[in-house]
Protein backbone atom coordinates (compact mmCIF):
# COMPACT_ATOMS: atom_id res chain seq x y z
CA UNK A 1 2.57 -12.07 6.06
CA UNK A 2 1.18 -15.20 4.16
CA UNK A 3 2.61 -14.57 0.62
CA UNK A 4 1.50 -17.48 -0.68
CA UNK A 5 -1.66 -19.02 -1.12
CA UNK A 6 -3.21 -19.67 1.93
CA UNK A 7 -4.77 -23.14 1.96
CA UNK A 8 -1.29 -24.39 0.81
CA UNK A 9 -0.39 -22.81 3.95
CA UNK A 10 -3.26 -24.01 6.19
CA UNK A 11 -2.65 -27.99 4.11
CA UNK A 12 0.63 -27.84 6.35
CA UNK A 13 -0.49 -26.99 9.49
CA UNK A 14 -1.34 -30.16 11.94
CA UNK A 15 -4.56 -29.11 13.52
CA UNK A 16 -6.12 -27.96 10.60
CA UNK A 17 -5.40 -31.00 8.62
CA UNK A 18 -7.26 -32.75 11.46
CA UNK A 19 -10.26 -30.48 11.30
CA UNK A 20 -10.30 -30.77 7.77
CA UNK A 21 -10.42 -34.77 8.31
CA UNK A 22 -12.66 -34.64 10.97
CA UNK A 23 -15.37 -31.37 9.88
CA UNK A 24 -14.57 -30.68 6.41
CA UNK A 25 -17.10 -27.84 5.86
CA UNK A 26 -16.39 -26.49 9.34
CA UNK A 27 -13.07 -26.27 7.83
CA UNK A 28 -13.84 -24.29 4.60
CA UNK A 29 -15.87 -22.38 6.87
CA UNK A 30 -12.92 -21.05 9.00
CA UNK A 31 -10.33 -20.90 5.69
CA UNK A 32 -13.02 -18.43 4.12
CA UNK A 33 -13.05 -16.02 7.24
CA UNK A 34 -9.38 -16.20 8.11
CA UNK A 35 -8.83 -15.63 4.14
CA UNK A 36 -11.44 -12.50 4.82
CA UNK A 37 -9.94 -11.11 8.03
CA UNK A 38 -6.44 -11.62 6.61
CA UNK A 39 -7.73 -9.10 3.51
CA UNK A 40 -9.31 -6.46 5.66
CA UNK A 41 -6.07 -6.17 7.73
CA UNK A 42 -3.92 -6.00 4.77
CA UNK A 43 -5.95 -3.40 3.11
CA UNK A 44 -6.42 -1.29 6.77
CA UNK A 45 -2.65 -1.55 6.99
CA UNK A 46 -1.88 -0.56 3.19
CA UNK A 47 -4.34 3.00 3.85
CA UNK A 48 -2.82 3.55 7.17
CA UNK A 49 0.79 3.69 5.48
CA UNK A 50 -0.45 6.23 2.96
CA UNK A 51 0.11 9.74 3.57
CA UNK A 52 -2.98 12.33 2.69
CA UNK A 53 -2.79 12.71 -0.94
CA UNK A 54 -2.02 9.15 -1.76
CA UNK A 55 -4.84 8.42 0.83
CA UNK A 56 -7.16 10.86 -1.58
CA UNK A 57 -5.69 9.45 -4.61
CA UNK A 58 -7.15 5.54 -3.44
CA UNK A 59 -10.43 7.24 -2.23
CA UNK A 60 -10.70 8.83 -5.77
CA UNK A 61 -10.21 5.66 -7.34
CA UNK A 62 -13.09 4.23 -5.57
CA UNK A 63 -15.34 6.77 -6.42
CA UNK A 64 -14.36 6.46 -10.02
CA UNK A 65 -13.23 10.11 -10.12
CA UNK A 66 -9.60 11.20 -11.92
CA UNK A 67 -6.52 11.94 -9.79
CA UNK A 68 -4.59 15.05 -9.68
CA UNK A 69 -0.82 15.36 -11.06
CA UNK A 70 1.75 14.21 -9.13
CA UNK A 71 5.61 14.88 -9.55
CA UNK A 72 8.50 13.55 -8.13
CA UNK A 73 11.47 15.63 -8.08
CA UNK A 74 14.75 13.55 -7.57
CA UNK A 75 17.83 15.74 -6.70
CA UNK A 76 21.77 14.63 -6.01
CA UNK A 77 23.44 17.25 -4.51
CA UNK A 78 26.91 17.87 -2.54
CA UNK A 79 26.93 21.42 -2.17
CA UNK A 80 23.48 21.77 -1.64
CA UNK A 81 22.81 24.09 -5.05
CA UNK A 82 20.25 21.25 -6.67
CA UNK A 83 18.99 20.79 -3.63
CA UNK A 84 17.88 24.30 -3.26
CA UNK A 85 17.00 24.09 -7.03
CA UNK A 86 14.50 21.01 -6.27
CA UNK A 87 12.79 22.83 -3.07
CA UNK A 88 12.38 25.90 -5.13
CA UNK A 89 10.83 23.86 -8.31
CA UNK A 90 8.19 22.44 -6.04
CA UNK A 91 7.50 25.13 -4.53
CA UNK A 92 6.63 26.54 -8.16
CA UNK A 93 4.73 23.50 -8.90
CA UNK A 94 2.73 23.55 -5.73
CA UNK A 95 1.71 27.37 -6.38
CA UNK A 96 0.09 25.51 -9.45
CA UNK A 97 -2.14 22.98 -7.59
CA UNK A 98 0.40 20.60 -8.87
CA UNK A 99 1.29 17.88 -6.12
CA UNK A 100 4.99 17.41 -5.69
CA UNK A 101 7.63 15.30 -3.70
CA UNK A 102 10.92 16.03 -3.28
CA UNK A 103 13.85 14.01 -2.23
CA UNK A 104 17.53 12.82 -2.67
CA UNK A 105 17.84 10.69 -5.49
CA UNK A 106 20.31 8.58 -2.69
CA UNK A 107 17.23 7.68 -0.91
């Protein structure tokens, strides 16, 4: 992953400070479609990672439409009573149309 920008990258790289010498549009050219393809991948990669409601949360966003509630519930738990607790909470919250994840709070 480039993080930074990416003609500062491309500046140190051998060949294309040649082609920039030699074919300087032909250069700007190739920086504008690998800055382009590098985008599309990143974005393709960031909505394959979601799972189906943050998936419909981005889609929503596009269409300029609100999102639904979301809630985290965070539980630490050695006997397993919280945990139990947390399960049955979202459970309550889904029966609302309320979105809900649950986890340790270790995690």
């Amino acid at each position: 992953r480039i993080k930074g920008d990416l003609l500062t990258m491309l500046e140190g790289e051998n060949r294309f400070a040649s082609l920039s010498r030699a074919d300087p549009e032909h250069a700007k050219k190739l920086r504008g479609q690998l800055g382009d393809t590098i985008n599309r991948r990143m974005h393709k990669m960031r909505r394959s990672s979601m799972d189906e409601f943050e998936l419909l949360d981005e889609l929503k966003k596009l269409v300029g439409e609100q999102t639904g509630e979301k809630i985290t519930i965070l539980y630490a738990s050695e006997t397993g009573n919280t945990a139990d607790l947390a399960k049955y909470l979202a459970y309550e919250m889904k029966r609302r149309d309320v979105r809900t994840v649950t986890m340790p709070y270790d995690d």
